[in-house]
C-alpha atoms as a PDB file:
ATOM      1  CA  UNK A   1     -58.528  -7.115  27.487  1.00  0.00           C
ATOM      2  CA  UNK A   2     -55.469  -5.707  28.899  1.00  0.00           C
ATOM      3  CA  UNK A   3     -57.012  -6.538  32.475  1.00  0.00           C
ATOM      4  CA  UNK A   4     -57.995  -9.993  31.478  1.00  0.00           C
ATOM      5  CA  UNK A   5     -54.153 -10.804  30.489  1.00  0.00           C
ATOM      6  CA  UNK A   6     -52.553  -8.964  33.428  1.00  0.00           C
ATOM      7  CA  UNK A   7     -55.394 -11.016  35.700  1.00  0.00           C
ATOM      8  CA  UNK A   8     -54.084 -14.538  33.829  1.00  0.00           C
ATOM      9  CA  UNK A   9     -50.453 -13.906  34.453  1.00  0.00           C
ATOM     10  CA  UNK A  10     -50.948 -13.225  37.996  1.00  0.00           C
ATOM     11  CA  UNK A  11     -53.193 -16.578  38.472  1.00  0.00           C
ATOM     12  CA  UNK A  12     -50.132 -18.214  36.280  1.00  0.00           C
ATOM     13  CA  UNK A  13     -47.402 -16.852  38.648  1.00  0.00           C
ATOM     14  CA  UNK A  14     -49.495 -17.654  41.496  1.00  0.00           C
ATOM     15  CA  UNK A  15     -49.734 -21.113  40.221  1.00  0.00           C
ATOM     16  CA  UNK A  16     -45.979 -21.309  40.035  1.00  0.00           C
ATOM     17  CA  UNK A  17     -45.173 -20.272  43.040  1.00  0.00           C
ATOM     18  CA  UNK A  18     -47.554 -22.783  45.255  1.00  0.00           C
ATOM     19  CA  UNK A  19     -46.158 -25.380  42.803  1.00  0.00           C
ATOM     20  CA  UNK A  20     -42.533 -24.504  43.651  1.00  0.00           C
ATOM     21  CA  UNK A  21     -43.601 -23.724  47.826  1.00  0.00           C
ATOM     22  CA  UNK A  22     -45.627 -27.220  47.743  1.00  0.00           C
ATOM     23  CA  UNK A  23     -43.655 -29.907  45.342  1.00  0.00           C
ATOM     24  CA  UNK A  24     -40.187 -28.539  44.391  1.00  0.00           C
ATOM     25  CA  UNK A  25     -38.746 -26.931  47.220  1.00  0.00           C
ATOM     26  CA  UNK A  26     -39.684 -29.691  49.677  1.00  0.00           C
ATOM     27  CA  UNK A  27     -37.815 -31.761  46.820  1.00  0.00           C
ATOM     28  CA  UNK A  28     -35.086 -29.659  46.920  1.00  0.00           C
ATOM     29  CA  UNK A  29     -34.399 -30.124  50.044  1.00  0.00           C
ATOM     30  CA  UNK A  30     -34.506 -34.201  50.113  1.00  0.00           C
ATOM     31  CA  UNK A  31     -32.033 -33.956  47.133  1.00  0.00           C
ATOM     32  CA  UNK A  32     -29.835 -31.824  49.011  1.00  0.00           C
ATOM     33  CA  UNK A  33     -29.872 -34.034  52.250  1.00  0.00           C
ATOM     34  CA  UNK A  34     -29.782 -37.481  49.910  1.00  0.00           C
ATOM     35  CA  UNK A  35     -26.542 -35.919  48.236  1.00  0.00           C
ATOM     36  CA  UNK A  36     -25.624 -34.431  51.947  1.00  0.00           C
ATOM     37  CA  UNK A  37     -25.807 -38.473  53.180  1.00  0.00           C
ATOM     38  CA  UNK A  38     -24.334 -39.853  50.350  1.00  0.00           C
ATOM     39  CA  UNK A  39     -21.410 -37.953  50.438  1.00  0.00           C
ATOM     40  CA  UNK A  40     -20.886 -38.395  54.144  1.00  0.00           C
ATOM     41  CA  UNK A  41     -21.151 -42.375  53.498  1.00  0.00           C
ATOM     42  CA  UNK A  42     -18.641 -42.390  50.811  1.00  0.00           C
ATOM     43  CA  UNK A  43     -16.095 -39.939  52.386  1.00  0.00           C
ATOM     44  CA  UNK A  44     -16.513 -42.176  55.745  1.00  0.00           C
ATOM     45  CA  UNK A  45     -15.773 -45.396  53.751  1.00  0.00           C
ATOM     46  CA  UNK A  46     -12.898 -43.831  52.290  1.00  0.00           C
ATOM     47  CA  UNK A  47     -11.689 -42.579  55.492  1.00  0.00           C
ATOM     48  CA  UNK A  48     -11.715 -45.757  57.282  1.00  0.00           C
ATOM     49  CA  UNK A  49     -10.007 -47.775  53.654  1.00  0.00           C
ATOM     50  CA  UNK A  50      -7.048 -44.903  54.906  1.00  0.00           C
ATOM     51  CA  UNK A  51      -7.015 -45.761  57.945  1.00  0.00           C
ATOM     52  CA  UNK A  52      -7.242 -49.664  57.532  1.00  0.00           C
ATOM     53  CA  UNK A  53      -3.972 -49.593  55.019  1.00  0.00           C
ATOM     54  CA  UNK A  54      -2.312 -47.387  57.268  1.00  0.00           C
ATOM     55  CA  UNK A  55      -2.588 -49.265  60.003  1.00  0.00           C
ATOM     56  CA  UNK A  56      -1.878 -52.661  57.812  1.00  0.00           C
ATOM     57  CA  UNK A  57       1.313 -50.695  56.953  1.00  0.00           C
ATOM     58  CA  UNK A  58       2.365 -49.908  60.090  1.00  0.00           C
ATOM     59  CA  UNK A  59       1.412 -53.526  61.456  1.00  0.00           C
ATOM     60  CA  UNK A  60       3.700 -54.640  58.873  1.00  0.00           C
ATOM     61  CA  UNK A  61       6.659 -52.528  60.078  1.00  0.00           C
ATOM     62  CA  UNK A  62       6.019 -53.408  63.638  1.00  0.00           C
ATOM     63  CA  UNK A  63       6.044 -56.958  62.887  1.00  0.00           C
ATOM     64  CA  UNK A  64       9.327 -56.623  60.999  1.00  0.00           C
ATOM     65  CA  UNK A  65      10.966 -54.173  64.022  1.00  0.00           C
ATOM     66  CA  UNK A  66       9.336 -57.131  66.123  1.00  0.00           C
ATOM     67  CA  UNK A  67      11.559 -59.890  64.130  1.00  0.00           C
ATOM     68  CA  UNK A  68      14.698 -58.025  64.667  1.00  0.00           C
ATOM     69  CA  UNK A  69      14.442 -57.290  68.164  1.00  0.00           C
ATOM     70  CA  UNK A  70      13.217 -61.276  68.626  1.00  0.00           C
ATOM     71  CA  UNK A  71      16.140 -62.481  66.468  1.00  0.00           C
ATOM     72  CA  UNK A  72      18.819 -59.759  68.530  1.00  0.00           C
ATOM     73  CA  UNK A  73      17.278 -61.157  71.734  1.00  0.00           C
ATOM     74  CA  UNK A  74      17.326 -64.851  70.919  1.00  0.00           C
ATOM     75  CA  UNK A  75      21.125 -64.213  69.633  1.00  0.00           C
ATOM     76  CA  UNK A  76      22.482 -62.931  72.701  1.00  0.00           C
ATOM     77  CA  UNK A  77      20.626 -65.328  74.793  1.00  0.00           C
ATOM     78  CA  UNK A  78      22.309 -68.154  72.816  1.00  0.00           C
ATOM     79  CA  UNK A  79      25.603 -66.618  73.009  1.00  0.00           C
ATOM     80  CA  UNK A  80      24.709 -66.705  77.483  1.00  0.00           C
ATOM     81  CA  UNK A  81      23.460 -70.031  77.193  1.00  0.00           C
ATOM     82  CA  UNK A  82      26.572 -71.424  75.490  1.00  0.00           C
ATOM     83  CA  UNK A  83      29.090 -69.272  77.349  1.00  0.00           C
ATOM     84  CA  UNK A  84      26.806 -71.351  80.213  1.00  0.00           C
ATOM     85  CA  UNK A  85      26.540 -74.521  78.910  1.00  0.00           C
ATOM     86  CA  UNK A  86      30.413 -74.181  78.115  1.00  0.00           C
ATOM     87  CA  UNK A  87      31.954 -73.617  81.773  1.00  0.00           C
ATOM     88  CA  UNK A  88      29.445 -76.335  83.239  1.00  0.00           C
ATOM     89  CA  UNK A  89      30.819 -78.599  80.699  1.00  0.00           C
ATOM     90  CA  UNK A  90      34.345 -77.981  81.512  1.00  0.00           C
ATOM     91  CA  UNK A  91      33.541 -78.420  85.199  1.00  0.00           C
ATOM     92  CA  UNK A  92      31.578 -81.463  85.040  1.00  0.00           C
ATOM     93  CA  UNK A  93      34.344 -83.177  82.314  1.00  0.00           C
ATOM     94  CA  UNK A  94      36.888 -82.957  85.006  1.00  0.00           C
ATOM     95  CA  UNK A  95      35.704 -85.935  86.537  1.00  0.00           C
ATOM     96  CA  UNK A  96      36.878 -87.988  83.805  1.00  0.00           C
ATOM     97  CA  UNK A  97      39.912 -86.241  82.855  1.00  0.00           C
ATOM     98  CA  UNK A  98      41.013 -85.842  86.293  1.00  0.00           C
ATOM     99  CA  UNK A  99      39.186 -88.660  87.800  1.00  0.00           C
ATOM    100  CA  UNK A 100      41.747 -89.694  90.829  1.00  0.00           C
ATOM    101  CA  UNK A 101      41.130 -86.344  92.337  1.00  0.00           C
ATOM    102  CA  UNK A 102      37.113 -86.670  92.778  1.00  0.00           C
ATOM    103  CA  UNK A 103      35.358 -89.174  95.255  1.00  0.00           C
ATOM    104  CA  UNK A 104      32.846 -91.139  93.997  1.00  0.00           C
ATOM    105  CA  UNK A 105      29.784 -89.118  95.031  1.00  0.00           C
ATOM    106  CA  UNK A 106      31.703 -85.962  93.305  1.00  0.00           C
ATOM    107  CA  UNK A 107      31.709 -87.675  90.324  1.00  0.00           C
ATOM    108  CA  UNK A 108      28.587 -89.008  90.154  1.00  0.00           C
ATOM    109  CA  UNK A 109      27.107 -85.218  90.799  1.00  0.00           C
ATOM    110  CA  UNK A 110      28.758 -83.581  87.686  1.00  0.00           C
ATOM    111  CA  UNK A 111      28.297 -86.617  85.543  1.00  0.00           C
ATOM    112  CA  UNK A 112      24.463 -86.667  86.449  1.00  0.00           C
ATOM    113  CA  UNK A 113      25.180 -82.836  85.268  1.00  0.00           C
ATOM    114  CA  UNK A 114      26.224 -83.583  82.309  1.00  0.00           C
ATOM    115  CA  UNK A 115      23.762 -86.142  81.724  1.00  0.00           C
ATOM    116  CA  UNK A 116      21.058 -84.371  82.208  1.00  0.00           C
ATOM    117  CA  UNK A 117      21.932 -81.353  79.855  1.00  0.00           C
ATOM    118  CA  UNK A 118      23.852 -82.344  77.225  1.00  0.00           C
ATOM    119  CA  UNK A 119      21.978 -85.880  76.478  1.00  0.00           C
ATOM    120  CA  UNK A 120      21.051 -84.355  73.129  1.00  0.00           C
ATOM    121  CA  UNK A 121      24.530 -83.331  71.817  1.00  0.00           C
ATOM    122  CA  UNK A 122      26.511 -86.175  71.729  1.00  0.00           C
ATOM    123  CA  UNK A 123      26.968 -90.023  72.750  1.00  0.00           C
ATOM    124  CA  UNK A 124      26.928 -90.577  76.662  1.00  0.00           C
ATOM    125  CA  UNK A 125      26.794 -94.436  76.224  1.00  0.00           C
ATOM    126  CA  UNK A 126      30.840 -94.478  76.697  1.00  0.00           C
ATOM    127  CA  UNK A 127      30.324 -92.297  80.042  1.00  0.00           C
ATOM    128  CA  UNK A 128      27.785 -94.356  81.818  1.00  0.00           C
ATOM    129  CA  UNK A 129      29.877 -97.577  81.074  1.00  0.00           C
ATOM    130  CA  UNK A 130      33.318 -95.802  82.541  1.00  0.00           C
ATOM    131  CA  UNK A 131      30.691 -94.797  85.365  1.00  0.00           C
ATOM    132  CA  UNK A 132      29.194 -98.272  86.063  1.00  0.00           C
ATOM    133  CA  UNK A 133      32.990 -99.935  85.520  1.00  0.00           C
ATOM    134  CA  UNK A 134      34.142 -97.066  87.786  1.00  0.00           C
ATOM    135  CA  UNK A 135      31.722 -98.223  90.399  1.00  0.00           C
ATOM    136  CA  UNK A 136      32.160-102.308  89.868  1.00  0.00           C
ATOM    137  CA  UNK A 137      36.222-102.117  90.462  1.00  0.00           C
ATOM    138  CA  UNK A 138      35.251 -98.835  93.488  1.00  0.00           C
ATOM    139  CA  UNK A 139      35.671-100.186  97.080  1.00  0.00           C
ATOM    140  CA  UNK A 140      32.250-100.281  98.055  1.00  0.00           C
ATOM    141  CA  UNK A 141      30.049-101.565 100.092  1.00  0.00           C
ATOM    142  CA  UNK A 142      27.412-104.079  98.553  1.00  0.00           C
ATOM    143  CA  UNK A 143      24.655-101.526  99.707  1.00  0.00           C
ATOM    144  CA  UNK A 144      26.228 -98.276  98.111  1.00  0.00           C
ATOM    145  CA  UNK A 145      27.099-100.084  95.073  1.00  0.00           C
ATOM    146  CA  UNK A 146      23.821-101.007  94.517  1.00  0.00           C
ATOM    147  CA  UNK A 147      22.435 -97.465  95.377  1.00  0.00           C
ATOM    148  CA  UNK A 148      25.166 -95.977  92.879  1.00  0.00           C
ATOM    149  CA  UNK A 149      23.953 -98.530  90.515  1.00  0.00           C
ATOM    150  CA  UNK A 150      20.590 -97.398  90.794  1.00  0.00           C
ATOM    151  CA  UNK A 151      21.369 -93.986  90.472  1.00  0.00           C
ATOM    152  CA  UNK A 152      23.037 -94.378  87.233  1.00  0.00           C
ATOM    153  CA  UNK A 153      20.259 -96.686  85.260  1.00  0.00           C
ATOM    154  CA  UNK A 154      17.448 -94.293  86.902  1.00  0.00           C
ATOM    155  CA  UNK A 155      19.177 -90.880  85.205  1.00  0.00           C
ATOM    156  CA  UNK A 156      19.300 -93.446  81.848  1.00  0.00           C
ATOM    157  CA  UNK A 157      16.124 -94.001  81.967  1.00  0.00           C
ATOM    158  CA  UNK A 158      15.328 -90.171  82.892  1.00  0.00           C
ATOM    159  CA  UNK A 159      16.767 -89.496  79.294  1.00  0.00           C
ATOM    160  CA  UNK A 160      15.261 -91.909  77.413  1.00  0.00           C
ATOM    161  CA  UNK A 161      11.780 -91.011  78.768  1.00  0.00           C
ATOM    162  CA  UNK A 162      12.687 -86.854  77.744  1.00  0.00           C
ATOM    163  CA  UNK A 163      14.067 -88.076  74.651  1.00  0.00           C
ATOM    164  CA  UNK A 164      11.111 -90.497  73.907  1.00  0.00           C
ATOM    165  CA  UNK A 165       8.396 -87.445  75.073  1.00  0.00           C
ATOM    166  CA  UNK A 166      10.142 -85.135  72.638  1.00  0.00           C
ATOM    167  CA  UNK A 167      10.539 -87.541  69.561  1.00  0.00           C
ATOM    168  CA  UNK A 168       6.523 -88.868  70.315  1.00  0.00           C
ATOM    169  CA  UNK A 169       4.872 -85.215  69.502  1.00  0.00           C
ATOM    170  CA  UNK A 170       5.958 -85.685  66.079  1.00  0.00           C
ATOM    171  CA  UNK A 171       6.501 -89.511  65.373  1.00  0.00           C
ATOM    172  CA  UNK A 172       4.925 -92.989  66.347  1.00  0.00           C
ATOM    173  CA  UNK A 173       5.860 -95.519  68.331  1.00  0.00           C
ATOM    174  CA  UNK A 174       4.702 -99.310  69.952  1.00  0.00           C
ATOM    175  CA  UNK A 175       5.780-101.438  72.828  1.00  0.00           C
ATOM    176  CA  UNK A 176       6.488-104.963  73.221  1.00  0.00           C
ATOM    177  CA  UNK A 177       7.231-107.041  76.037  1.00  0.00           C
ATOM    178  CA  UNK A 178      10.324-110.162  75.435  1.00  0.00           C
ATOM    179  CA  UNK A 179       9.897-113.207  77.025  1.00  0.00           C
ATOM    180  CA  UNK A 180      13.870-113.916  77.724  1.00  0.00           C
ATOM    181  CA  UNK A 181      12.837-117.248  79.172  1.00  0.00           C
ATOM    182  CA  UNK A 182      10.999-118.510  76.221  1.00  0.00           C
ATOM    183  CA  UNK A 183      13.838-117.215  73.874  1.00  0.00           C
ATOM    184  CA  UNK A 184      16.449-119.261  75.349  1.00  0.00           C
ATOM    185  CA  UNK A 185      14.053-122.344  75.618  1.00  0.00           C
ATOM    186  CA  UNK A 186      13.607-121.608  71.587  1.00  0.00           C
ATOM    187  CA  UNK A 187      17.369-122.067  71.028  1.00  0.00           C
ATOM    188  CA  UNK A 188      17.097-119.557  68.081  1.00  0.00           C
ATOM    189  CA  UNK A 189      15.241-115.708  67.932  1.00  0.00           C
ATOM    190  CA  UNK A 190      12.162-114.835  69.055  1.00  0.00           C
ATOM    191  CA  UNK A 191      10.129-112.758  66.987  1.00  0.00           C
ATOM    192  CA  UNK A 192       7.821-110.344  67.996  1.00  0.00           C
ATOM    193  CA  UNK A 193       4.290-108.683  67.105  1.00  0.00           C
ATOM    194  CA  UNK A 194       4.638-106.522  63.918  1.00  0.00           C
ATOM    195  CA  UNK A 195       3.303-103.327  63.328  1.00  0.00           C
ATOM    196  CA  UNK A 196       2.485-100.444  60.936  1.00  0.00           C
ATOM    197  CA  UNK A 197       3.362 -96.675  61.669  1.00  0.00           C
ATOM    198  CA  UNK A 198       2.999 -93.651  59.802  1.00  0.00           C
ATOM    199  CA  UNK A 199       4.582 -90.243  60.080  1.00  0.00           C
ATOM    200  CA  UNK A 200       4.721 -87.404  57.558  1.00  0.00           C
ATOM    201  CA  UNK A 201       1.926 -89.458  55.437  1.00  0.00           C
ATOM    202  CA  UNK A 202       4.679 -91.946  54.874  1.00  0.00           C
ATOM    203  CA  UNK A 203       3.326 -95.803  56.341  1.00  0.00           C
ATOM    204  CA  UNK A 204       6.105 -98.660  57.106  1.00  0.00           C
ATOM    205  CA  UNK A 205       5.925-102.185  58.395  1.00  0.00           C
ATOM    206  CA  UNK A 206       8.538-102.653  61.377  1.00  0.00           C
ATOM    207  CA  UNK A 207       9.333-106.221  62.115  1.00  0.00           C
ATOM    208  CA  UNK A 208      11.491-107.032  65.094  1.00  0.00           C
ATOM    209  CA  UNK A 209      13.137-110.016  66.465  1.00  0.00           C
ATOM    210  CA  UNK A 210      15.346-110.703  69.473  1.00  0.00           C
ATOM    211  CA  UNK A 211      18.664-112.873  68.276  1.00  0.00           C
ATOM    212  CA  UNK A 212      20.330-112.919  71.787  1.00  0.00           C
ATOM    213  CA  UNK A 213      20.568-111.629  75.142  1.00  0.00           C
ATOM    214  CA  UNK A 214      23.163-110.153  77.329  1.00  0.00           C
ATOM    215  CA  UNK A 215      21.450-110.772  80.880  1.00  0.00           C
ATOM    216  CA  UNK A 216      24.837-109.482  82.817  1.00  0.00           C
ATOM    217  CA  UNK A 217      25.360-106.113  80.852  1.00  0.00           C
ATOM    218  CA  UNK A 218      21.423-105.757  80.483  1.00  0.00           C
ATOM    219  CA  UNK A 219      21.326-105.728  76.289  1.00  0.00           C
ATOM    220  CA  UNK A 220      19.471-107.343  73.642  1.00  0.00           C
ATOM    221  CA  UNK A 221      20.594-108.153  69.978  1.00  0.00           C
ATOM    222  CA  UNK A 222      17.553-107.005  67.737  1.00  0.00           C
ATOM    223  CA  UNK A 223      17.301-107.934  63.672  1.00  0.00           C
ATOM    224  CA  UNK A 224      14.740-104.453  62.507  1.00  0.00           C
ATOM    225  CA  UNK A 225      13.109-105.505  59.119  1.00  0.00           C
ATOM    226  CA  UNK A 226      11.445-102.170  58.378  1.00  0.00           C
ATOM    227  CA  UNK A 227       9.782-102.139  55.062  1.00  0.00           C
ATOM    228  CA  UNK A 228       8.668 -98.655  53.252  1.00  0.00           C
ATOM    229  CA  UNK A 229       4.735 -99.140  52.005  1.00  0.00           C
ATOM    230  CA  UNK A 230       4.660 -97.489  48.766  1.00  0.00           C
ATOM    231  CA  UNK A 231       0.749 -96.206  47.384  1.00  0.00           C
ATOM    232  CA  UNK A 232       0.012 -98.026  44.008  1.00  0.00           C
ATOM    233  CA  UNK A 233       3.404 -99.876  43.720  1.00  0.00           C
ATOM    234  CA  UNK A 234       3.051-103.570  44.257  1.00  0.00           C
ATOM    235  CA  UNK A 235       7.038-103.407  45.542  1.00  0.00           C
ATOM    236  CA  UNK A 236       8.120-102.182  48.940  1.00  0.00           C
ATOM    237  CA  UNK A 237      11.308-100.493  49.695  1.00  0.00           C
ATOM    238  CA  UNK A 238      12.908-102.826  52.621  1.00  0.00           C
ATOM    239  CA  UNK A 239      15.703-102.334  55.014  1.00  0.00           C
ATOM    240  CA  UNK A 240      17.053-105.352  57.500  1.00  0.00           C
ATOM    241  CA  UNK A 241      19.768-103.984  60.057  1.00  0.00           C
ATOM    242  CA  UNK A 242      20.974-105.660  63.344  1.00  0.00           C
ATOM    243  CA  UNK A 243      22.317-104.249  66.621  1.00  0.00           C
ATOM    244  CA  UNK A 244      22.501-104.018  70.323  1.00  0.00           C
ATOM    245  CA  UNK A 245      20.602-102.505  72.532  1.00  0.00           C
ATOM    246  CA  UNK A 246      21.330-101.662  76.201  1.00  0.00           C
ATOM    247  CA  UNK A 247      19.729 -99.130  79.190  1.00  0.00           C
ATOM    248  CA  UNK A 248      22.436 -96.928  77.783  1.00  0.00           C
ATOM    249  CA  UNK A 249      21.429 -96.657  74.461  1.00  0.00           C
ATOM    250  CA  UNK A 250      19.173 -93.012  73.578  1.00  0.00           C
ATOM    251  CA  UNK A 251      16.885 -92.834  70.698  1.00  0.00           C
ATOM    252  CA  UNK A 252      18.423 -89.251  69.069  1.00  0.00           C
ATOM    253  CA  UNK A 253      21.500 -90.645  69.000  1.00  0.00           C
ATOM    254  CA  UNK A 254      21.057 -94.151  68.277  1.00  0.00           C
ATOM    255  CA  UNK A 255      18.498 -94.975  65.574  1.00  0.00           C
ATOM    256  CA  UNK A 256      18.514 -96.199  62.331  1.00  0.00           C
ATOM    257  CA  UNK A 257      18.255 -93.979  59.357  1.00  0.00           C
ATOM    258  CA  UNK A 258      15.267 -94.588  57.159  1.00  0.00           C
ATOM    259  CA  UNK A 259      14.405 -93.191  53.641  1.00  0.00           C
ATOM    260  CA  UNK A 260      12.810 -89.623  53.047  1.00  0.00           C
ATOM    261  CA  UNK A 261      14.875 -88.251  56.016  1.00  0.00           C
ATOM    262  CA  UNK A 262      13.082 -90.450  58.876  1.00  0.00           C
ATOM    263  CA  UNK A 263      14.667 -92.333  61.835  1.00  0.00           C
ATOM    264  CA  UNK A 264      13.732 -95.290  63.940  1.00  0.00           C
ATOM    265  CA  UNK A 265      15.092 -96.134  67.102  1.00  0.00           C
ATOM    266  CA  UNK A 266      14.413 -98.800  69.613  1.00  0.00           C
ATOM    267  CA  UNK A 267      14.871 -98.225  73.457  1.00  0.00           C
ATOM    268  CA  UNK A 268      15.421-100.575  76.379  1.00  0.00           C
ATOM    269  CA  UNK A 269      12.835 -99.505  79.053  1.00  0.00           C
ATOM    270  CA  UNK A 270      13.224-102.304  81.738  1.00  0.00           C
ATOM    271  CA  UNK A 271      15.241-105.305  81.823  1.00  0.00           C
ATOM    272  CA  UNK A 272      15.044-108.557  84.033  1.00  0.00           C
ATOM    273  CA  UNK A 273      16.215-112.404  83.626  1.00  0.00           C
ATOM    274  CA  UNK A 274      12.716-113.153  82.841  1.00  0.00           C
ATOM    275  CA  UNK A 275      11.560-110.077  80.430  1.00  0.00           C
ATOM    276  CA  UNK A 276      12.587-107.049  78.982  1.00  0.00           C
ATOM    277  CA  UNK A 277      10.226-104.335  78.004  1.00  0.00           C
ATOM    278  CA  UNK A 278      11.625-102.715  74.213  1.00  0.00           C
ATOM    279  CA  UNK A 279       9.797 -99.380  72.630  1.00  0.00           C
ATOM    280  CA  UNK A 280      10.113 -98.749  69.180  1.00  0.00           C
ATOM    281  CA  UNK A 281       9.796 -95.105  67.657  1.00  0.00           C
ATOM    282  CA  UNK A 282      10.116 -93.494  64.589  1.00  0.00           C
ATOM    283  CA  UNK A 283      10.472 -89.622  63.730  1.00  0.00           C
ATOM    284  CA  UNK A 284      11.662 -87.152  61.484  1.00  0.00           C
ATOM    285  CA  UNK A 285      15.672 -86.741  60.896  1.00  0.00           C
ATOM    286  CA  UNK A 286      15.304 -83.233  61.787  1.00  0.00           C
ATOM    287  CA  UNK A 287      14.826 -84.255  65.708  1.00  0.00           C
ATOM    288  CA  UNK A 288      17.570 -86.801  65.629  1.00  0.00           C
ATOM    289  CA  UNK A 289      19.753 -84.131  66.478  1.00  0.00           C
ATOM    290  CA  UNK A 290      19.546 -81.145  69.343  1.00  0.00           C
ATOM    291  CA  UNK A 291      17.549 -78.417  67.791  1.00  0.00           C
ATOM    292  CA  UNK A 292      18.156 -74.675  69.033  1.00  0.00           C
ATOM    293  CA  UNK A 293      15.852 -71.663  70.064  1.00  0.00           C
ATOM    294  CA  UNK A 294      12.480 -72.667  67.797  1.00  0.00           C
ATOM    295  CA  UNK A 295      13.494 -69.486  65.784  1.00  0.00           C
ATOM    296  CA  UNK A 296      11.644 -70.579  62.790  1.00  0.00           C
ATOM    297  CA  UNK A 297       8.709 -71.447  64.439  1.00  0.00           C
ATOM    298  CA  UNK A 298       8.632 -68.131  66.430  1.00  0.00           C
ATOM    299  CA  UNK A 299       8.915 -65.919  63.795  1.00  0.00           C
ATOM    300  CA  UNK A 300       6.472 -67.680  61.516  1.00  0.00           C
ATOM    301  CA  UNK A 301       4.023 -67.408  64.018  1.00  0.00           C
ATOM    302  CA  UNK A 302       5.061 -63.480  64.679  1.00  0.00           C
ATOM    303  CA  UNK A 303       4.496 -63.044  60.948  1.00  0.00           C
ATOM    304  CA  UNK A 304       1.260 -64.821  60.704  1.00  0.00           C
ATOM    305  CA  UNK A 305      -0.694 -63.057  64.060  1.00  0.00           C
ATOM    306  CA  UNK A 306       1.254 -60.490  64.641  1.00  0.00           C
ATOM    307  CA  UNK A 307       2.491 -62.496  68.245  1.00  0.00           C
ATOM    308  CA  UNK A 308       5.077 -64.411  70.018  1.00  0.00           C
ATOM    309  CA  UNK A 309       3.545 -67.496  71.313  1.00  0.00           C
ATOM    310  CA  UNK A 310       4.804 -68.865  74.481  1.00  0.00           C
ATOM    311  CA  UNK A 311       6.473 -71.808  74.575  1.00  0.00           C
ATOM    312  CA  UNK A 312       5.261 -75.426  76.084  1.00  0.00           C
ATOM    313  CA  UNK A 313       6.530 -77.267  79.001  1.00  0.00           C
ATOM    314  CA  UNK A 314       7.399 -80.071  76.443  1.00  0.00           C
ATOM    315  CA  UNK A 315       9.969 -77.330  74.394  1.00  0.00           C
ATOM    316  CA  UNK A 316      11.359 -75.437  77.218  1.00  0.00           C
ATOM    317  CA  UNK A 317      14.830 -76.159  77.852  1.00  0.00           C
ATOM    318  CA  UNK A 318      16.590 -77.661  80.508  1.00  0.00           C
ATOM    319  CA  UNK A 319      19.190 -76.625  82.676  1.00  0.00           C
END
């Protein structure tokens, strides 16, 4: 009996040991690598959530070290420019404050000078009429006269075509051509094509009509009837303004001022006793005046990728 039991314990540990040799330790070892994987998975994803915020932190106080050293650079480069832009103003002024001591070609040099780089500052109309009136009372031949002449209404129209290039990006603009001949036949104004134009969402009518022209100083008397399209209003804001325009006249510094900071300027293009060819833009108030460095724009763009773009042809400045 004793035999039998010893004989049925041995069968029953032998049992338990294939079991455990076949099925559970095989197991055993699958659990162990399962928990062995997922363990390496998790601590992997947690290492590389580290490593991501880390790095987002440090890209963050890059971008700010990056802002300061843009903003330090773009300051002391101003500070050159103007110390720049100062002296070659004084120089070039000269020739009207000291006029009798400058030949003609001197004069027209530095005023072509100033012309060129400070068109956006201030009003040059009063310098190219002292130039052309400089050059009508000069003693000069009919020949150089004329070439002076030329020279002076070619770097006006150099300035309004910049100007025009600049204010175009963000505004709108049409062209029409004025029959002088069939004005003064009309014995009265001429009135020309209307249009619509929108900018910043906001859509106006611009109506223009010639009152009178100036064929020996070049100018046309305009009446602008601009008139403000409102959505879902059955009025319309209007505003009726007349002036003169000449080849001497520059959009960012003459232009009418329209409603929700806007401008509207019209320039003189080409002018003959038969036609005259007239451009009318409109833009935002923001460009009517000379706008420095792009530093906003720069440094949102730094914050959004990270990068300093490089500027276009169209915004680099000229010297």
């Amino acid at each position: 009996m004793e035999y039998e039991k010893e004989e049925t314990n041995i069968q029953y540990c032998s049992r338990v040991e294939r079991l455990i040799s076949c099925y559970i330790g095989p197991c055993g070892s699958l659990f162990v690598a399962t928990a062995i994987l997922v363990s390496g998975y998790l601590g992997s994803n947690y290492l590389k959530e580290r490593a991501a915020a880390k790095a987002l932190t440090e890209r963050g106080v890059l971008t700010m070290e990056a802002i300061q050293v843009y903003s330090g650079i773009m300051r002391k480069q101003e500070e050159a420019e103007n110390k720049l832009r100062e002296d070659l103003f004084n120089s070039s002024i000269k020739i009207f404050s000291e006029a009798d001591t400058f030949k003609l070609n001197e004069q027209m040099l530095n005023f072509e000078l100033i012309a060129n780089n400070f068109h956006e500052s201030f009003n040059l109309k009063p310098f190219f009429e002292y130039m052309k009136e400089k050059m009508s009372v000069s003693s000069l031949s009919n020949n150089m006269h004329k070439e002076y002449l030329t020279r002076l209404y070619q770097t006006a129209q150099t300035i309004i075509e910049k100007q025009m290039l600049i204010l175009e990006g963000a505004g709108d603009k049409f062209s029409r051509m004025v029959d002088i001949e069939r004005l003064e036949q009309s014995h009265g104004s001429l009135q020309l094509e209307e249009d619509n134009l929108m900018v910043e969402g906001i859509e106006r009518n611009y109506k223009t009509s010639v009152i009178k022209v100036n064929i020996e100083s070049k100018e046309i008397l305009v009446r602008l009837e601009v008139r403000t399209i409102k959505e879902n209003a059955t009025e319309v804001d209007k505003k009726t303004t007349e002036f003169w325009v000449s080849l001497f006249d520059f959009p960012m510094i003459h232009n009418v001022t329209l409603s929700y900071d806007q401008r509207c300027a019209i320039v003189l293009n080409e002018f003959t006793e038969s036609c005259a060819d007239i451009t009318l833009a409109t833009f935002p108030g923001s460009l009517a005046s000379r706008g420095k460095p792009y530093y906003q724009e720069a440094i949102q763009n730094l914050l959004v990728t990270g990068k300093l773009f490089v500027e276009d042809s169209d915004k680099t400045k000229q010297w």
